[in-house]
Every structure is written in structure tokens, then in C-alpha cells.
N, C-alpha and C. Protein backbone atom coordinates (compact mmCIF):
# COMPACT_ATOMS: atom_id res chain seq x y z
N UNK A 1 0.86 -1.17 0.00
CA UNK A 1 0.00 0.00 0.00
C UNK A 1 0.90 1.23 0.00
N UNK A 2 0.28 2.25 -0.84
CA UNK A 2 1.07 3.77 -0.60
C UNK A 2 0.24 4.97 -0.77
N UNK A 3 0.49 5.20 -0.08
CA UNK A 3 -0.18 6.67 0.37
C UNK A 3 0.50 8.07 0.19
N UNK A 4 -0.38 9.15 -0.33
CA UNK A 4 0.33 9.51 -1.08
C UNK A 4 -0.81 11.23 -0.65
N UNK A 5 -0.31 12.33 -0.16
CA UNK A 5 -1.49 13.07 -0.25
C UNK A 5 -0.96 14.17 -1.35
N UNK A 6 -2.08 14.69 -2.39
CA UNK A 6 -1.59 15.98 -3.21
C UNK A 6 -2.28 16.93 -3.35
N UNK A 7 -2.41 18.12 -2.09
CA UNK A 7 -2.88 19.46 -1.78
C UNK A 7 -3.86 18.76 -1.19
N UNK A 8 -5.00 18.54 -1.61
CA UNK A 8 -6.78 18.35 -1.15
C UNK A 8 -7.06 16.81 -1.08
N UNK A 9 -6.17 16.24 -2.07
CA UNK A 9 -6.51 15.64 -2.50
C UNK A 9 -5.33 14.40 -2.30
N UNK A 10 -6.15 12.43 -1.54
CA UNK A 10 -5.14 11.89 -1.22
C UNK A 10 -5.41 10.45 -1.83
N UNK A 11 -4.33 9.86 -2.14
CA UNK A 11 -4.28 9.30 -2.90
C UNK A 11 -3.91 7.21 -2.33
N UNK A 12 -4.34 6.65 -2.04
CA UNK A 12 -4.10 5.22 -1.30
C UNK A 12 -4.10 4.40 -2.19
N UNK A 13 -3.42 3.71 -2.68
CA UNK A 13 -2.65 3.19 -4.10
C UNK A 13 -2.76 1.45 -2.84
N UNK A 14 -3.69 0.80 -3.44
CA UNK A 14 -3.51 -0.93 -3.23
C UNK A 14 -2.62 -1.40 -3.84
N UNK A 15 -2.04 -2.82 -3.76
CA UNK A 15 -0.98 -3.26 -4.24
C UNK A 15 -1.39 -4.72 -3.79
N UNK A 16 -1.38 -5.90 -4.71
CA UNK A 16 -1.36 -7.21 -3.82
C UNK A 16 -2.57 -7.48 -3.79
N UNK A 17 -3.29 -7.92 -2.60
CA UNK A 17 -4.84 -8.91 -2.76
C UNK A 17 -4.71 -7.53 -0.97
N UNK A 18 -5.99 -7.57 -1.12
CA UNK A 18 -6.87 -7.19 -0.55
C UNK A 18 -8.08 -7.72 0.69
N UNK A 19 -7.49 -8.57 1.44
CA UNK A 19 -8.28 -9.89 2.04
C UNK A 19 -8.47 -9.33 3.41
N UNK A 20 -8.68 -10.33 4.41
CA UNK A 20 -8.49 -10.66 5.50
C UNK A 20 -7.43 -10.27 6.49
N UNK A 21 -6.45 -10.32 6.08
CA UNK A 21 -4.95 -10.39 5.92
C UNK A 21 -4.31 -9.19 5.74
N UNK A 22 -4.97 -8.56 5.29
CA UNK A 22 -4.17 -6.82 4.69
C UNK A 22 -5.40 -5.89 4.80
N UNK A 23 -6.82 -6.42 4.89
CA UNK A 23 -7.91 -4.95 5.38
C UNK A 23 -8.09 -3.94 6.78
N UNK A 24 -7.28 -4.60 7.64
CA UNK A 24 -7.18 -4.33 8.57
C UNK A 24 -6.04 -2.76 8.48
N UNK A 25 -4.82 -3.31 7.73
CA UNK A 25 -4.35 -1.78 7.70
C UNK A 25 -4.79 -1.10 6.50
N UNK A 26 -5.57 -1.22 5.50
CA UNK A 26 -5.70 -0.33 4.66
C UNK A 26 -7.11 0.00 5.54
N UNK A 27 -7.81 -0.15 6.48
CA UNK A 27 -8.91 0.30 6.93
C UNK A 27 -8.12 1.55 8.23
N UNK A 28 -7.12 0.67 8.98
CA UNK A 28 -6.80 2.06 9.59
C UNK A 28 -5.76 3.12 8.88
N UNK A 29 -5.15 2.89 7.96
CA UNK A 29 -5.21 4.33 6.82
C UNK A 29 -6.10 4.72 6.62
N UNK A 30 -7.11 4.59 5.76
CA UNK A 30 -8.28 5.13 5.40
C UNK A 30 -8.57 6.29 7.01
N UNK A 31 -8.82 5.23 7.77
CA UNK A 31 -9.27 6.05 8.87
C UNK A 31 -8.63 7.76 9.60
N UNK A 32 -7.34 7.06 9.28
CA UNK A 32 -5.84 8.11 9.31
C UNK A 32 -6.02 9.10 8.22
N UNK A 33 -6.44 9.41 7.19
CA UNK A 33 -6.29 10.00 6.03
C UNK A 33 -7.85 10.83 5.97
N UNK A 34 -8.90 10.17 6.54
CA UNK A 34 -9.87 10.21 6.46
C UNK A 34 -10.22 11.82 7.95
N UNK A 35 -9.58 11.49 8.80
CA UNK A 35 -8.98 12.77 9.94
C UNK A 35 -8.09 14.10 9.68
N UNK A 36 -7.55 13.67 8.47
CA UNK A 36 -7.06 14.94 8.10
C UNK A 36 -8.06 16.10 7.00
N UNK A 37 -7.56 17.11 6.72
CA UNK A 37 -7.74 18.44 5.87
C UNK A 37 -8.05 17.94 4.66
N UNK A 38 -8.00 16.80 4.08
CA UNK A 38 -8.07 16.34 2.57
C UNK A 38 -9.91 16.09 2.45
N UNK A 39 -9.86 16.86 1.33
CA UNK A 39 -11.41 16.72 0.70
C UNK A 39 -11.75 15.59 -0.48
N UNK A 40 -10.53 15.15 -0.75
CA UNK A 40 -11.20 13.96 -1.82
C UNK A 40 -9.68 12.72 -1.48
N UNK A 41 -10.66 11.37 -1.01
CA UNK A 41 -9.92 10.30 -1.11
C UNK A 41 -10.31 9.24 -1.99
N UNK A 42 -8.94 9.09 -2.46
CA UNK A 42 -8.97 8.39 -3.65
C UNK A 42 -8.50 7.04 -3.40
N UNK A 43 -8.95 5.75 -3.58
CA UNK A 43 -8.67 4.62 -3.36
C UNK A 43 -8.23 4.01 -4.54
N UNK A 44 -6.62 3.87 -5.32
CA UNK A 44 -6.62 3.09 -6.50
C UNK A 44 -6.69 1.57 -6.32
N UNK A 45 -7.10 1.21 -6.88
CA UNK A 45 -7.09 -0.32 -7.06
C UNK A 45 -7.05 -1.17 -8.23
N UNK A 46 -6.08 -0.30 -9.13
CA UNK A 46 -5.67 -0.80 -10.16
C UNK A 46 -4.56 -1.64 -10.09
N UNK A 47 -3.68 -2.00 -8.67
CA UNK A 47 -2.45 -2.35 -8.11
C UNK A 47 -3.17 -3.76 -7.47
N UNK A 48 -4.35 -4.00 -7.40
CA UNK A 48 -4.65 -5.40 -6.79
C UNK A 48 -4.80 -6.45 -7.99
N UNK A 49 -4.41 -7.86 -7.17
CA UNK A 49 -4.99 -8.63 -7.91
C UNK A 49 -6.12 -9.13 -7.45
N UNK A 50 -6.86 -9.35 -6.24
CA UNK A 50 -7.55 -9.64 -5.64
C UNK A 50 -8.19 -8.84 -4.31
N UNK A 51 -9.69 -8.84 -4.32
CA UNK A 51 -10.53 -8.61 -3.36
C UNK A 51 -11.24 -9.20 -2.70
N UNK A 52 -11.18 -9.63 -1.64
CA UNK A 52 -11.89 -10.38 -0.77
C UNK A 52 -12.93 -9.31 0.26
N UNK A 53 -14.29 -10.60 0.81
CA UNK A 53 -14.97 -9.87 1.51
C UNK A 53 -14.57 -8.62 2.78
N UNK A 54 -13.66 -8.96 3.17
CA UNK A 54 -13.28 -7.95 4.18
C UNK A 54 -12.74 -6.99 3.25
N UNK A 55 -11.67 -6.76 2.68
CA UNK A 55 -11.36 -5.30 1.28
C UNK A 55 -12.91 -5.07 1.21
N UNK A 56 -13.70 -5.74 0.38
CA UNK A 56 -14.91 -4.95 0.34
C UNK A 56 -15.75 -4.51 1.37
N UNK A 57 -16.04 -4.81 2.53
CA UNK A 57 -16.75 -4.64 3.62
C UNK A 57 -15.83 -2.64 4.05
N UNK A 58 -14.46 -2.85 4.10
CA UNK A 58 -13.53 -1.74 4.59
C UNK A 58 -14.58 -0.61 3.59
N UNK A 59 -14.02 -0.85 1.93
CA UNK A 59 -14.86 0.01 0.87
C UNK A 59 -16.52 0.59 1.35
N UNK A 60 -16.77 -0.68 1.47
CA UNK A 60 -18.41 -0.13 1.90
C UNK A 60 -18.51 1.00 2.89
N UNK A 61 -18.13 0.35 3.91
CA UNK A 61 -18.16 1.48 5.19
C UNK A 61 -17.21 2.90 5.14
N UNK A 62 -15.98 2.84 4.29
CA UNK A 62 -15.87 4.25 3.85
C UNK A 62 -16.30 4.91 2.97
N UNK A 63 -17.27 4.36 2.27
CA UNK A 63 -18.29 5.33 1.23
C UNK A 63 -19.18 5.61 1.96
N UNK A 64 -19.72 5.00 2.89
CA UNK A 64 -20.92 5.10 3.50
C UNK A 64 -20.27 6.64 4.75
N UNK A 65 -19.39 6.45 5.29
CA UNK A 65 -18.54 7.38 6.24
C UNK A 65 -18.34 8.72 5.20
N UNK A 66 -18.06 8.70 4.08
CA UNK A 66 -17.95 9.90 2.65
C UNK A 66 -19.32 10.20 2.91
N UNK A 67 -20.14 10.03 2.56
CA UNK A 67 -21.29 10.74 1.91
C UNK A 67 -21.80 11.21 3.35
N UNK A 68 -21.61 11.14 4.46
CA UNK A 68 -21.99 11.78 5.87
C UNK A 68 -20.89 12.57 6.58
N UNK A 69 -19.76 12.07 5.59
CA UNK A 69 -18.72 13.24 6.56
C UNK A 69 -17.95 14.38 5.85
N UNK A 70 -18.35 14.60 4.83
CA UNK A 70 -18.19 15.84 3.82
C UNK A 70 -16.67 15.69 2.86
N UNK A 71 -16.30 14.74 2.78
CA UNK A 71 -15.13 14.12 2.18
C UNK A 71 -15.42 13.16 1.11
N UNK A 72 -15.13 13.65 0.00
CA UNK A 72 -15.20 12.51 -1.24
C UNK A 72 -14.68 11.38 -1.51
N UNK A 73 -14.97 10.43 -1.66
CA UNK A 73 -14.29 8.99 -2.02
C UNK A 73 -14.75 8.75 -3.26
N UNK A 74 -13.16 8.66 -4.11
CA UNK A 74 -13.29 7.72 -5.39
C UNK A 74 -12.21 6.88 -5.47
N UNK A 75 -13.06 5.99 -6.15
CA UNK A 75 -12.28 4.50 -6.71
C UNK A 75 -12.29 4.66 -7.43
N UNK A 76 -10.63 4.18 -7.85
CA UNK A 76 -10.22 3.88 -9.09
C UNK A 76 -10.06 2.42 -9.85
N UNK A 77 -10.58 2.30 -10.77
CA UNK A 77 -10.95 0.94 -11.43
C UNK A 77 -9.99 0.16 -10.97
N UNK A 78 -9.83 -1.11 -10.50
CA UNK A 78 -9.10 -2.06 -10.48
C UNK A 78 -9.05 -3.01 -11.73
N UNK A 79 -8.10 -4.23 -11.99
CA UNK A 79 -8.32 -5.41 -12.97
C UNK A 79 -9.76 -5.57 -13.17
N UNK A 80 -9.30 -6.01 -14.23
CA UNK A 80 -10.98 -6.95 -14.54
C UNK A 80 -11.49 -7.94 -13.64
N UNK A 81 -10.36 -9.12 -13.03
CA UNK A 81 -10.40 -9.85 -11.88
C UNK A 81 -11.43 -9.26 -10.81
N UNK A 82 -10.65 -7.79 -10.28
CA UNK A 82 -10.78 -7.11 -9.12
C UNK A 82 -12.56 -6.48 -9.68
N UNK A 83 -12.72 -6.01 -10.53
CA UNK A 83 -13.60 -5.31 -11.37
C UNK A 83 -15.44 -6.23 -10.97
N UNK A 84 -14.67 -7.18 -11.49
CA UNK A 84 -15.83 -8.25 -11.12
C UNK A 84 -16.38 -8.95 -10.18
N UNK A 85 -15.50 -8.65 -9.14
CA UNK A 85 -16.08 -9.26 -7.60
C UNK A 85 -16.89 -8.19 -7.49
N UNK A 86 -16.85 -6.52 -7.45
CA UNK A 86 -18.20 -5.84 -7.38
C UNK A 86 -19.41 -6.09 -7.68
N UNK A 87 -19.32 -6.05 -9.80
CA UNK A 87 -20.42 -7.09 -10.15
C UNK A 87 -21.13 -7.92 -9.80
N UNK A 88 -20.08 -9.19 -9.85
CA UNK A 88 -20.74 -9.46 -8.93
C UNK A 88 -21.67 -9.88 -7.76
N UNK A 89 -21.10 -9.17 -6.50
CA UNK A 89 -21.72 -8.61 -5.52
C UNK A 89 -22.80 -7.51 -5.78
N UNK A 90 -23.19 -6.93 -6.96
CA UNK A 90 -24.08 -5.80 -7.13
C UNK A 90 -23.39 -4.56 -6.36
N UNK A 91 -22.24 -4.49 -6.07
CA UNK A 91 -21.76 -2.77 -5.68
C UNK A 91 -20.99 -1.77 -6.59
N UNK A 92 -20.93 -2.70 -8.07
CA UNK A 92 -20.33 -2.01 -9.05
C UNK A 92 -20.91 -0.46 -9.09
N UNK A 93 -21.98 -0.69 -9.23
CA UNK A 93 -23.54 0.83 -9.35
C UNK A 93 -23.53 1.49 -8.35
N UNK A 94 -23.57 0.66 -6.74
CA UNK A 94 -23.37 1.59 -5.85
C UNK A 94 -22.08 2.06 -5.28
N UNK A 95 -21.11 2.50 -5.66
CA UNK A 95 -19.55 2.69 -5.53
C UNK A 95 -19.01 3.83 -6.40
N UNK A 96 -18.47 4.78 -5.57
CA UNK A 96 -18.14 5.64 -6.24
C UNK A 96 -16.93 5.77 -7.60
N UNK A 97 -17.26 4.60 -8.26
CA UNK A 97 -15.67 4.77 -9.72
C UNK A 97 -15.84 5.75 -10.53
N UNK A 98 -14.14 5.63 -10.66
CA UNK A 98 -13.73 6.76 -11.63
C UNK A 98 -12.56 5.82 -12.59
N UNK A 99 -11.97 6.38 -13.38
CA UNK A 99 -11.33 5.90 -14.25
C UNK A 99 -9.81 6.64 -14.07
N UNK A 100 -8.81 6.37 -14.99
CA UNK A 100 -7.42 7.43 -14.84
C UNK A 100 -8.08 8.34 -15.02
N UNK A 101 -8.58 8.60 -16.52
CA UNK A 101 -8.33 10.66 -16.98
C UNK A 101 -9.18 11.12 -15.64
N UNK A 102 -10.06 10.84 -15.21
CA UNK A 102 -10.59 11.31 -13.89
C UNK A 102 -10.19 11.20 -12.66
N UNK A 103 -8.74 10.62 -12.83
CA UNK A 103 -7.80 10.37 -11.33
C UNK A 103 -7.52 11.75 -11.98
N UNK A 104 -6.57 11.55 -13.08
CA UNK A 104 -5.59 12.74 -13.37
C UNK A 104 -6.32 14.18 -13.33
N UNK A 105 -7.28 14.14 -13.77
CA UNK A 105 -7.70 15.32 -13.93
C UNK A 105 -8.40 15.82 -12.10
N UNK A 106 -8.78 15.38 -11.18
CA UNK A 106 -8.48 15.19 -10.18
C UNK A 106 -7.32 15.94 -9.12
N UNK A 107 -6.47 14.99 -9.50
CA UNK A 107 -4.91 15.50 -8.99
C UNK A 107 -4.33 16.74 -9.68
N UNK A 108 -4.76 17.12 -11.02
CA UNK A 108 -4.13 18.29 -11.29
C UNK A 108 -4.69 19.42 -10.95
N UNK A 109 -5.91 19.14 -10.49
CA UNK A 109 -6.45 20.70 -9.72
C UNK A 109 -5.97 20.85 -8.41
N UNK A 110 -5.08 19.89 -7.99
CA UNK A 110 -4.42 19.84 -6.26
C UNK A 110 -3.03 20.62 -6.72
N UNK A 111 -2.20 20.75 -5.97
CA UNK A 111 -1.14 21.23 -5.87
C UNK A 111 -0.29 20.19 -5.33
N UNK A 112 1.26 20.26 -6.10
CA UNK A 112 1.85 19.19 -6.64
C UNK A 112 1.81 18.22 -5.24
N UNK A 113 2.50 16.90 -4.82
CA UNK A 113 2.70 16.19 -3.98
C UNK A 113 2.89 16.81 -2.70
N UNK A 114 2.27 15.96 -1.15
CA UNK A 114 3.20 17.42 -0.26
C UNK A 114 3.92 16.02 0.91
N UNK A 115 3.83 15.11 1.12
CA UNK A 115 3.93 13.91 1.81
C UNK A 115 4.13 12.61 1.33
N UNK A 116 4.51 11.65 2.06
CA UNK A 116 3.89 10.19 1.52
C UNK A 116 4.77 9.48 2.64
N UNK A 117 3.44 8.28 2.85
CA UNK A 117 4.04 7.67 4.03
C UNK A 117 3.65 6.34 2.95
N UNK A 118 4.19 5.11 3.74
CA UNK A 118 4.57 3.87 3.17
C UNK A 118 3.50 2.68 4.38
């Protein structure tokens, strides 16, 4: 996982599978990132190969935490693999995705990089 914040806007880059096993700290990042000054968090998940129910359960409950706590969450498309466990599950529709040009275009209204923790 890498984390990454740029001006407003922060950026949590998955890497690897997404399970049981590893939701636990990408849920307390989220949570960590989610306490600061940043108005739009961005979850890529173009870096997984796999999602398991707990990765998705973490997702759920920080979209659901976005739309009540004035902070944006977008996902960024993962694999097709990753793509299709939403499907699915039916949360493809309810989940906030975005694609690159809408990462990038995104990040370029922030101001350049200012951090990054590992």
C-alpha cells in the first residue's frame, strides 16, 4: 500500500490482494487519512490482484462514512479480476468509480505532492 497526499486531494494506491490479511491496515489508513484536511480520497485499485470480503466490507463502510462526513471517495478501477467481484456482488452501481483521466484530472487541480508515508 502507498499513500500519497496531493494538496486536497489523497491518494491510497492498493498493491497485492486485498483480504483478511491486509484490510485491517488499509482500513486504519483510510481512517488516518480520512482525519485529516483532505477533501477527496482516492482509493486506487488498479495495483490489486484480488478482493476479498473484508477489502470490500472496509470500501463499503468508507463510502458510506464519505457521503456523511463531507469528504469525497473515489475508486479507481481495479483489474478486470478485481472489477468483477463488485459485479458481482451488485456494488459495481453503488460505488463511487472513476477511471485514470478522472484520477488525473483530479490530482491536477491539487497542488503538486506534499507527503507520503509507506
Amino acid at each position: 500500500m502507498r499513500s500519497t497526499r496531493h494538496g486536497h486531494a489523497h491518494v491510497v494506491q492498493l498493491i497485492g490482494e486485498l483480504d483478511m490479511n491486509t484490510s485491517t491496515a488499509f482500513e486504519h489508513e483510510l481512517k488516518r487519512v480520512e482525519a485529516t484536511a483532505v477533501r477527496e480520497i482516492i482509493v486506487d485499485l488498479s495495483g490489486l490482484t484480488f478482493i476479498g470480503a473484508d477489502g470490500l466490507k472496509v470500501l463499503i463502510q468508507a463510502n458510506a462514512r464519505s457521503r456523511g462526513g463531507g469528504k469525497q471517495l473515489v475508486l479507481v478501477r481495479g483489474p478486470d479480476q478485481v472489477q468483477a467481484t463488485f459485479e458481482t456482488t451488485g456494488l459495481l452501481s453503488q460505488m463511487p468509480f472513476a477511471d485514470y483521466g478522472q484520477l488525473r484530472s483530479l490530482l491536477h487541480s491539487h497542488r503538486p505532492p506534499m507527503c507520503m508515508a509507506a
